[in-house]
Protein backbone atom coordinates (compact mmCIF):
# COMPACT_ATOMS: atom_id res chain seq x y z
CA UNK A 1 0.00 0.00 0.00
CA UNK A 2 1.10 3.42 -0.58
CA UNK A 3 0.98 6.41 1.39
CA UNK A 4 -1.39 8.94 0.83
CA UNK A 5 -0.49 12.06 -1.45
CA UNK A 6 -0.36 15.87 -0.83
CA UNK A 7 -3.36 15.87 -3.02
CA UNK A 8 -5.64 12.51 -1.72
CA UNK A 9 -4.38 14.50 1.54
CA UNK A 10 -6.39 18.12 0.24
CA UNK A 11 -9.19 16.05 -0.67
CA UNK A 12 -10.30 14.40 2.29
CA UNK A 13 -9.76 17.82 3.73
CA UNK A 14 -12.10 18.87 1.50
CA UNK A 15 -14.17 16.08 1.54
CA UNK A 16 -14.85 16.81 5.52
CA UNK A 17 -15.96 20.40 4.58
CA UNK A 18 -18.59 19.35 2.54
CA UNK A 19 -20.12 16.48 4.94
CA UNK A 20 -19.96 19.14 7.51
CA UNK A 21 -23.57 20.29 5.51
CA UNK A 22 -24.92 16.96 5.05
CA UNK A 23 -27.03 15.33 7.32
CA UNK A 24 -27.11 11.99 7.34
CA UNK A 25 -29.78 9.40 7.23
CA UNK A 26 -30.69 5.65 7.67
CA UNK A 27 -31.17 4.47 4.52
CA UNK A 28 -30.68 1.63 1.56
CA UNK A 29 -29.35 2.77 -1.70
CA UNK A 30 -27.84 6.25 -2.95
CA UNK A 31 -27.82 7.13 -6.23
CA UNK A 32 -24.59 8.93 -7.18
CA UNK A 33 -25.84 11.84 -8.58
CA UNK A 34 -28.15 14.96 -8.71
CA UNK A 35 -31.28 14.15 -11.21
CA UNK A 36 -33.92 17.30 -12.03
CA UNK A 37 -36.98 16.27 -13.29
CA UNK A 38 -39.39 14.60 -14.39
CA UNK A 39 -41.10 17.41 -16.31
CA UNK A 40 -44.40 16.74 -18.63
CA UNK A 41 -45.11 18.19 -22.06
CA UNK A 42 -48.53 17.13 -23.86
CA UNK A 43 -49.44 18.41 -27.29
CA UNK A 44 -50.50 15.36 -29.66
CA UNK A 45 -48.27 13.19 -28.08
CA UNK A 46 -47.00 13.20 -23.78
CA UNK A 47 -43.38 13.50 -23.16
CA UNK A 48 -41.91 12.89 -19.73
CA UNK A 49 -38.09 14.88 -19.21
CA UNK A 50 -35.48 14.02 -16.70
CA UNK A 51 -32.13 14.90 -16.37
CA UNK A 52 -29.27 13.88 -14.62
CA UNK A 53 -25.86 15.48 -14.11
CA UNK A 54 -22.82 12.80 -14.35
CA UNK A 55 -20.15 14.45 -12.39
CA UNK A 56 -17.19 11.80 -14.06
CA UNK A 57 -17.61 13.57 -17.04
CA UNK A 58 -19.09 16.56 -16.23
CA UNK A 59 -22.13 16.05 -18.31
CA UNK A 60 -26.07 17.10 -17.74
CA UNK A 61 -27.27 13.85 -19.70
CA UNK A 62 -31.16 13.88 -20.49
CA UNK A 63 -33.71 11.60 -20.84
CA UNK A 64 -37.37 11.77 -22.64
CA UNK A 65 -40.28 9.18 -22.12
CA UNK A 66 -43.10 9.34 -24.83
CA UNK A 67 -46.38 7.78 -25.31
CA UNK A 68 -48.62 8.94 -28.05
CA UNK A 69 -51.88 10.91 -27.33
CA UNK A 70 -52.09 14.37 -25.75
CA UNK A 71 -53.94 15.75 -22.91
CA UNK A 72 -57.30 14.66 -23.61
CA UNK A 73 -56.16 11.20 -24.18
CA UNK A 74 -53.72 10.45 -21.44
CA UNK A 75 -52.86 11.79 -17.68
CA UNK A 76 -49.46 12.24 -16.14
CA UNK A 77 -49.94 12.84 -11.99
CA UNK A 78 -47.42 11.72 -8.94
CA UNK A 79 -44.30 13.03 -10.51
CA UNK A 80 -41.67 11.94 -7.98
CA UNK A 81 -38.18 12.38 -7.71
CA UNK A 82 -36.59 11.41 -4.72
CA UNK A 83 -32.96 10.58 -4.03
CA UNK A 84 -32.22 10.70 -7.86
CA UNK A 85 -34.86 8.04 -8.36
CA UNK A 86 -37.91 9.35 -10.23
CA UNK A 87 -41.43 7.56 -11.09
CA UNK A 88 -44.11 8.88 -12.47
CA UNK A 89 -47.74 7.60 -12.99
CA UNK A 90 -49.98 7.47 -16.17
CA UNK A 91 -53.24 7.03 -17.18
CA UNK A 92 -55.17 5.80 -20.27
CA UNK A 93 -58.02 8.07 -19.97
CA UNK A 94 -59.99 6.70 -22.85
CA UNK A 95 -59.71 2.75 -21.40
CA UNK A 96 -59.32 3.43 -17.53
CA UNK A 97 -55.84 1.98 -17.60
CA UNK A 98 -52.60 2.52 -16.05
CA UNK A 99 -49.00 2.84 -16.02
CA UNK A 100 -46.07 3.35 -13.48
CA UNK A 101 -42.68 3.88 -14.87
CA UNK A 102 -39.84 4.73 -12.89
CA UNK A 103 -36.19 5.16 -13.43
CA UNK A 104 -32.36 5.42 -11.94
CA UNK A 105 -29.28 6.65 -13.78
CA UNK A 106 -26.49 3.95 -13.95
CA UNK A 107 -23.26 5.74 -14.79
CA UNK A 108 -21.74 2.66 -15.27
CA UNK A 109 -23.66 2.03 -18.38
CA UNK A 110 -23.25 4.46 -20.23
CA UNK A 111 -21.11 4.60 -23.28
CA UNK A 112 -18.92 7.83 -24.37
CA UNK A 113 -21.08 7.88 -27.90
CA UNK A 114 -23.90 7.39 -26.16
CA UNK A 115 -24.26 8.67 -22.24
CA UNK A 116 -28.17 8.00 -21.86
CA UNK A 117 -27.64 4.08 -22.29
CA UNK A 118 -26.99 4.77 -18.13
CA UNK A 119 -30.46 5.50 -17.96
CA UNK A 120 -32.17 2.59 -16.46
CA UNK A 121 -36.29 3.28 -16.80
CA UNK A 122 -38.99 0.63 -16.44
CA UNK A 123 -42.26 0.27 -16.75
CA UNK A 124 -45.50 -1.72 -15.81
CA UNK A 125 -46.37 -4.12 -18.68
CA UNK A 126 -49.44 -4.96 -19.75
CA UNK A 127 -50.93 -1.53 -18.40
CA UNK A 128 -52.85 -1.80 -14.98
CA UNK A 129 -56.65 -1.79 -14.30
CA UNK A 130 -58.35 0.34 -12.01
CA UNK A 131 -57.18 2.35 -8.58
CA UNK A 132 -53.29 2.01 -9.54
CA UNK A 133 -51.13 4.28 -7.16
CA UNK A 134 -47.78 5.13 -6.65
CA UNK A 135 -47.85 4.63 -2.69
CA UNK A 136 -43.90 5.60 -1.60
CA UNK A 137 -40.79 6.05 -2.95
CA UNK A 138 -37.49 6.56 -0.39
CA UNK A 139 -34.16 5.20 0.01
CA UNK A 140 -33.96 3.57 -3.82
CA UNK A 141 -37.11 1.77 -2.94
CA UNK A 142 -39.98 2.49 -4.56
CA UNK A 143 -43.85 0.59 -4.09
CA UNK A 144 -46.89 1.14 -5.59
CA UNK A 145 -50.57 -0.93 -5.69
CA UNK A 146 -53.23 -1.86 -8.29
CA UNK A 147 -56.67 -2.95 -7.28
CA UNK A 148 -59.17 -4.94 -9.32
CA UNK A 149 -62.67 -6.56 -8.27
CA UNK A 150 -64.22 -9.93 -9.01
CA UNK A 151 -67.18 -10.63 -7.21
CA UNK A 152 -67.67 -9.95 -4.21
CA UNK A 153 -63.44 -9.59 -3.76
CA UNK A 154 -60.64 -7.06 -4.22
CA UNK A 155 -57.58 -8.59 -5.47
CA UNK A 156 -54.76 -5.66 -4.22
CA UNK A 157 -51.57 -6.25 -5.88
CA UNK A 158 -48.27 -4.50 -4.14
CA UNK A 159 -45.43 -4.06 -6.43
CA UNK A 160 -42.01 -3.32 -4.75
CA UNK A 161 -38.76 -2.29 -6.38
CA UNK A 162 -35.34 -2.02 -6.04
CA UNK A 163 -31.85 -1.17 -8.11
CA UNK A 164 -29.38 -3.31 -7.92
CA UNK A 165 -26.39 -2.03 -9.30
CA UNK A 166 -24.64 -5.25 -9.05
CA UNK A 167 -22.33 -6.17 -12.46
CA UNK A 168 -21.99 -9.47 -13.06
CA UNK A 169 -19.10 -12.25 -13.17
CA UNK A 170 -17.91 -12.50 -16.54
CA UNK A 171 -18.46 -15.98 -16.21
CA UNK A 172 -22.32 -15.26 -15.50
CA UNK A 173 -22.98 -14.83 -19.06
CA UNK A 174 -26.39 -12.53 -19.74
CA UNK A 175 -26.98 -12.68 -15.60
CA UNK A 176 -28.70 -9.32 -15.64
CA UNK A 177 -28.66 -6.58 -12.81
CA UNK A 178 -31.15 -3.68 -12.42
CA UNK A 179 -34.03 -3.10 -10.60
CA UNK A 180 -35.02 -6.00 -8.96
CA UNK A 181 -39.25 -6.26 -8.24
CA UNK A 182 -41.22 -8.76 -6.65
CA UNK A 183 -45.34 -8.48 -5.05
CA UNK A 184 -47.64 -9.50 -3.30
CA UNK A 185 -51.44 -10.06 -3.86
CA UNK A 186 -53.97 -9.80 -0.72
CA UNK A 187 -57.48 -10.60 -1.79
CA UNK A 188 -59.37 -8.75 0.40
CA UNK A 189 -63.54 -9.24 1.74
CA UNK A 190 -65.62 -7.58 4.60
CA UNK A 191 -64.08 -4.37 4.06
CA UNK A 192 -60.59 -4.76 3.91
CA UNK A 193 -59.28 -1.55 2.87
CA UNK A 194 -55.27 -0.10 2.80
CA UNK A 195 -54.76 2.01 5.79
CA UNK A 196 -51.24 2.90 5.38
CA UNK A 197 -47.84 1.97 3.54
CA UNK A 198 -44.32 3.03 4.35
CA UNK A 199 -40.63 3.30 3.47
CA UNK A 200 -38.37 3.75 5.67
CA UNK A 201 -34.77 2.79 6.65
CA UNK A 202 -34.63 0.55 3.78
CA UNK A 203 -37.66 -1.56 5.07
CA UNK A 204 -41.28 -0.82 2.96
CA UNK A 205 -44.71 -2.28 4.57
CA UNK A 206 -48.04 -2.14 3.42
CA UNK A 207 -50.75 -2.50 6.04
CA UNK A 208 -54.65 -3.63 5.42
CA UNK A 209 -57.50 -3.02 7.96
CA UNK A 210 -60.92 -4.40 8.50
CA UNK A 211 -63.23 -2.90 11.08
CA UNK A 212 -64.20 -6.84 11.56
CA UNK A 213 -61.10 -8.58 11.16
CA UNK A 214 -58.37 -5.95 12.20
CA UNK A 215 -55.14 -5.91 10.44
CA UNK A 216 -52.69 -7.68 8.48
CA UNK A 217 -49.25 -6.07 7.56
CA UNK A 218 -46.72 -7.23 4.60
CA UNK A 219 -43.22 -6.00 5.14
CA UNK A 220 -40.24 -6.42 3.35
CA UNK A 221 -36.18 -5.78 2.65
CA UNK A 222 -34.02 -6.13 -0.01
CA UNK A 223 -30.79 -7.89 0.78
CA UNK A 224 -28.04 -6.80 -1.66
CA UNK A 225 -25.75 -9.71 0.02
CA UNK A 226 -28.30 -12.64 -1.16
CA UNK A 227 -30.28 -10.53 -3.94
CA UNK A 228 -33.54 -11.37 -3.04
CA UNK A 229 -36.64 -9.95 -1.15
CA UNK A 230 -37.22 -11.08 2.60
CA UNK A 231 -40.47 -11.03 3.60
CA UNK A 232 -42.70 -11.53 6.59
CA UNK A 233 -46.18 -10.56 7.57
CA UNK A 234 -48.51 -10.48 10.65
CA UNK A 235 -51.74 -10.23 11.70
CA UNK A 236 -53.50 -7.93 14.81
CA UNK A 237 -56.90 -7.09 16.24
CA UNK A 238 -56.11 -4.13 18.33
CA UNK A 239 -52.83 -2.90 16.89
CA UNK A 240 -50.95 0.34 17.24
CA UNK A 241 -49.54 1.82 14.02
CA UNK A 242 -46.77 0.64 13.38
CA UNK A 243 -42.99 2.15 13.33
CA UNK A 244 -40.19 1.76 10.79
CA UNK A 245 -36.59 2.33 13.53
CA UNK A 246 -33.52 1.17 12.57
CA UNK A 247 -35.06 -1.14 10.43
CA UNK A 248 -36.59 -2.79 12.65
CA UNK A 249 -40.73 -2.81 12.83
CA UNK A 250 -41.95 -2.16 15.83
CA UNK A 251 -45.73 -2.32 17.02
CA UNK A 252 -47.81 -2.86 20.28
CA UNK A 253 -50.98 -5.29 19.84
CA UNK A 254 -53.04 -7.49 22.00
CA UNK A 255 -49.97 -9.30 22.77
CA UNK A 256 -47.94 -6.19 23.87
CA UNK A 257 -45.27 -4.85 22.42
CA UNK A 258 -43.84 -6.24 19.14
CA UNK A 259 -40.54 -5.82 17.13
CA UNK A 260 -39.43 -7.91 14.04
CA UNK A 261 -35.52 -7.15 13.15
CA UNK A 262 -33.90 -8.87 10.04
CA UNK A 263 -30.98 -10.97 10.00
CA UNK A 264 -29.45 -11.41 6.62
CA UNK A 265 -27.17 -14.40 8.65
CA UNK A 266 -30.11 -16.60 7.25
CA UNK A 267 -32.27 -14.08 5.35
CA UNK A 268 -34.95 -14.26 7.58
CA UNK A 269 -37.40 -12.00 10.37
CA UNK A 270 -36.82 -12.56 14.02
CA UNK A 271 -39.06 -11.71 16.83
CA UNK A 272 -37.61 -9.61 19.44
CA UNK A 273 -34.28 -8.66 18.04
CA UNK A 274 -33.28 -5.23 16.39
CA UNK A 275 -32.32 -5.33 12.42
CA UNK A 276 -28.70 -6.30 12.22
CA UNK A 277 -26.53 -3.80 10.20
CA UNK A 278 -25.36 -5.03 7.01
CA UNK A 279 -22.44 -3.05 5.56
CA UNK A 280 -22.35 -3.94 1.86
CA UNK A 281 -21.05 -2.08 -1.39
CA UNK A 282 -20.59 -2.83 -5.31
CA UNK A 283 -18.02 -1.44 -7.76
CA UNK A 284 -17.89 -1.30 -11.10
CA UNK A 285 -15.98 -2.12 -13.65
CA UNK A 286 -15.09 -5.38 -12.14
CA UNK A 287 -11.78 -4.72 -13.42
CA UNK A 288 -10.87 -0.90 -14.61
CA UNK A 289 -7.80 0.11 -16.13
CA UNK A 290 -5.78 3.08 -14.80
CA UNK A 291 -7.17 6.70 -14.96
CA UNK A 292 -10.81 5.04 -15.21
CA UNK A 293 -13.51 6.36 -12.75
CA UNK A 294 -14.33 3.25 -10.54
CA UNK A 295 -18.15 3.79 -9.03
CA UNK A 296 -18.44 2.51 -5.07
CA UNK A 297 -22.42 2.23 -4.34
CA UNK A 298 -22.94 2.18 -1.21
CA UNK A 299 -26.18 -0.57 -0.35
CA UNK A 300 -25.50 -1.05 3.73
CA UNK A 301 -28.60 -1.52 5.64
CA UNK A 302 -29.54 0.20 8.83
CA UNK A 303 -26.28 2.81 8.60
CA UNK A 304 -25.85 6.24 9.97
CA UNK A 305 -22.56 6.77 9.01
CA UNK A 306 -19.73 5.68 6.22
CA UNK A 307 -16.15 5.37 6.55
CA UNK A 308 -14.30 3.81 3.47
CA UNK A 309 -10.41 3.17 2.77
CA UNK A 310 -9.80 2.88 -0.62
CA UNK A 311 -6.60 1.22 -0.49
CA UNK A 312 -4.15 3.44 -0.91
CA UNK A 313 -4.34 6.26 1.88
CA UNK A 314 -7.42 7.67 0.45
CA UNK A 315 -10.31 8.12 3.17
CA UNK A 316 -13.92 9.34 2.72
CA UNK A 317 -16.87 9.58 5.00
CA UNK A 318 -19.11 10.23 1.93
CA UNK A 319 -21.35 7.61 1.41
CA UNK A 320 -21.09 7.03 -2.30
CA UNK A 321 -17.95 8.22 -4.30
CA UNK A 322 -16.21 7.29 -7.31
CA UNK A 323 -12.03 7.15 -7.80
CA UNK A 324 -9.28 6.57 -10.43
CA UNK A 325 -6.44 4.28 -9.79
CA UNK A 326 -3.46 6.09 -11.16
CA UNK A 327 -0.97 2.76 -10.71
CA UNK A 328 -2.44 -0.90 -11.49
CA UNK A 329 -2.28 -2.96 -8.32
CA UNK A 330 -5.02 -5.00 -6.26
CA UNK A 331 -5.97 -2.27 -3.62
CA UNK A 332 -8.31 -3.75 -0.72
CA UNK A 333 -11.30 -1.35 -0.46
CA UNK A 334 -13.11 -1.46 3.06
CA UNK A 335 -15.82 0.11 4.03
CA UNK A 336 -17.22 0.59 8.06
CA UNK A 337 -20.41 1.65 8.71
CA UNK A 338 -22.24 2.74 11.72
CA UNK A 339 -25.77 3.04 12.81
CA UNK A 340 -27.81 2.30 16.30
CA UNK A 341 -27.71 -1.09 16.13
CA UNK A 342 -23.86 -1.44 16.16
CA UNK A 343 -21.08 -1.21 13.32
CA UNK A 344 -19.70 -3.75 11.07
CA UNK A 345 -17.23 -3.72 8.06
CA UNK A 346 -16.97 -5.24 4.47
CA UNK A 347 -13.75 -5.29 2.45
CA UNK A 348 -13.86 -6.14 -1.18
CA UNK A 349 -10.56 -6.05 -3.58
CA UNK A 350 -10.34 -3.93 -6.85
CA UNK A 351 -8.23 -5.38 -9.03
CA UNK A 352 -6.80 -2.73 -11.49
CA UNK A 353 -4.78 -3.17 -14.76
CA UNK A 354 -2.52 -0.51 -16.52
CA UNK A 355 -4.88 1.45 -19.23
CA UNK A 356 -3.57 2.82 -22.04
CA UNK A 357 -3.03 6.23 -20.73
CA UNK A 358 -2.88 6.98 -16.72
CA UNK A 359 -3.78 10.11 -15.14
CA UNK A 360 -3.67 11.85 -12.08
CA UNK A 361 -5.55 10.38 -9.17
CA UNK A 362 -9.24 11.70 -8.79
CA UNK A 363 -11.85 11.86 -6.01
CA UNK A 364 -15.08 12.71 -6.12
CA UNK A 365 -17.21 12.95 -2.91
CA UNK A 366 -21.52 12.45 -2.75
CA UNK A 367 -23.56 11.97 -0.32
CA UNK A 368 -27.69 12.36 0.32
């Protein structure tokens, strides 16, 4: 390992200036940069505009969504953007349908020719019937429902998302990364209705109520260690509302009190035990060449604070950054993060190969 430089030296000086502003918050996934937007334009056909500003290359790179048929054909409502993740929702006006799209910018996939490729939008396909909403969208997650009748039941359907910027192994072929979705239908009688839903802390929950039957209460998280949704759900009669801390739910029912913590040990919910804090990043390229941004994406769980050493005398309290290598070398990247339910670490290594041309070392600092 070598020591750090006059300049690495200046920028974690600097680096503490800035964070000196920022206030930071429990939370899942930050996107790297600063996205404005979405903005909607109807004449005979609807365009959606977002924008995001890549600070590796110093580019504002936009990105339009169209659908043809102007205002008196199709609605645009909900505009979100939150934490550089925006969604929008949209409605068929002539056929009572619906749409949710909803997007994240990638750096890491974009090309020099062509810098919106690192625009990573999706959509709901077939469109959605009746009562479709976008319900939250915080810390990379978002969640939204769609509601249909048949008979004398309500089939509610509860969408959740997440981005996984995960690359994958060369040797895992077309393995793709992105956002990552999975739901869950409740078919609902004697009244059932949604009384609230919830991100927070990297945990979202949907809860149901029935003036007859009480409540029931789907929660999940999404562990970037296992990729995969974790699950649980209960059921109450005389139930407090429910609170998102730490990650961990907590609730007060017939029983008395009630808390549900996840351990991604075994990827599963435990009564009576607080979330366990799951320090966890990605990088990409896999394997970058000298003078080539590398991204680090921060995805802990249940963390306060970040504390990374990028293996060669470079430190940064920023939660997401990117760096260039300016010598090839395997450099052991660790990150420790903090929250209230203790501190743990997670150490990856970057292996990095002499490019064609090197350049100066180069730090760039984000945060929330």
């Amino acid at each position: 390992m070598r020591s750090a430089s006059v300049r690495s030296l200046l920028l974690a000086a600097l680096a503490l200036i800035w964070l000196a502003g920022a206030s930071p918050a429990l939370a899942y996934y930050a996107p790297l940069q600063d996205v404005t937007g979405p903005t909607v334009v109807q004449t005979t056909d609807t365009t959606v505009t977002v924008s995001v500003h890549n600070p590796a290359t110093n580019q504002d790179i936009p990105y339009t969504w169209t659908i043809a048929g102007g205002a008196a054909a199709i609605a645009v409502d909900q505009l979100r953007n939150v934490q550089g993740v925006v969604a929008w929702r949209v409605k068929d006006l002539t056929n009572n349908k619906y749409q949710v799209v909803w997007g994240v910018y990638d750096p890491r996939l974009a090309t020099q020719s062509n810098p919106s490729l690192g625009w990573q939008v999706q959509e709901t396909w077939p469109w959605l019937d009746d009562e479709t909403n976008i319900l939250a969208l915080n810390d990379g997650i978002l969640l939204f429902e769609s509601k249909f009748v048949s008979g004398n039941y309500t089939h509610i359907m509860d969408y959740f998302y997440a981005y996984d910027p995960t690359p994958p192994e060369p040797e895992e072929g077309d393995w793709w990364w992105g956002w990552k979705g999975t739901f869950h239908e409740f078919i609902s009688y004697s009244g059932y209705l949604t009384r609230d839903h919830v991100v927070k802390d990297g945990v979202a929950a949907f809860i149901y109520e029935s003036s007859v039957w009480g409540w029931d209460m789907i929660y999940m998280v999404y562990d970037p260690r296992n990729a995969q949704w974790c699950s649980n759900s209960e059921t109450s009669l005389l139930p407090t509302p429910p609170e998102i801390t730490a990650a961990t739910v907590i609730w007060t029912d017939d029983a008395g009190d009630q808390r549900r913590g996840y351990d991604y040990t075994d990827q599963t919910w435990k009564s009576d035990i607080d979330t366990l804090i799951l320090p966890h990043f990605v990088f990409a390229p896999l394997h970058p060449k000298t003078g080539q941004p590398v991204w680090f994406t921060d995805m802990s769980l249940a963390a306060t604070s970040w504390n990374w050493d990028l293996g060669e005398g470079v430190p940064s309290a920023s939660r997401s950054l990117y760096h260039t290598y300016a010598q090839a070398g395997n450099y052991d990247v660790q990150l420790n993060a903090e929250g209230p339910t203790g501190a743990d670490f997670y150490i990856r290594t970057v292996p990095v190969v002499k490019g064609p041309s090197a350049s100066a070392p180069l730090m760039l600092l984000l945060g929330n």
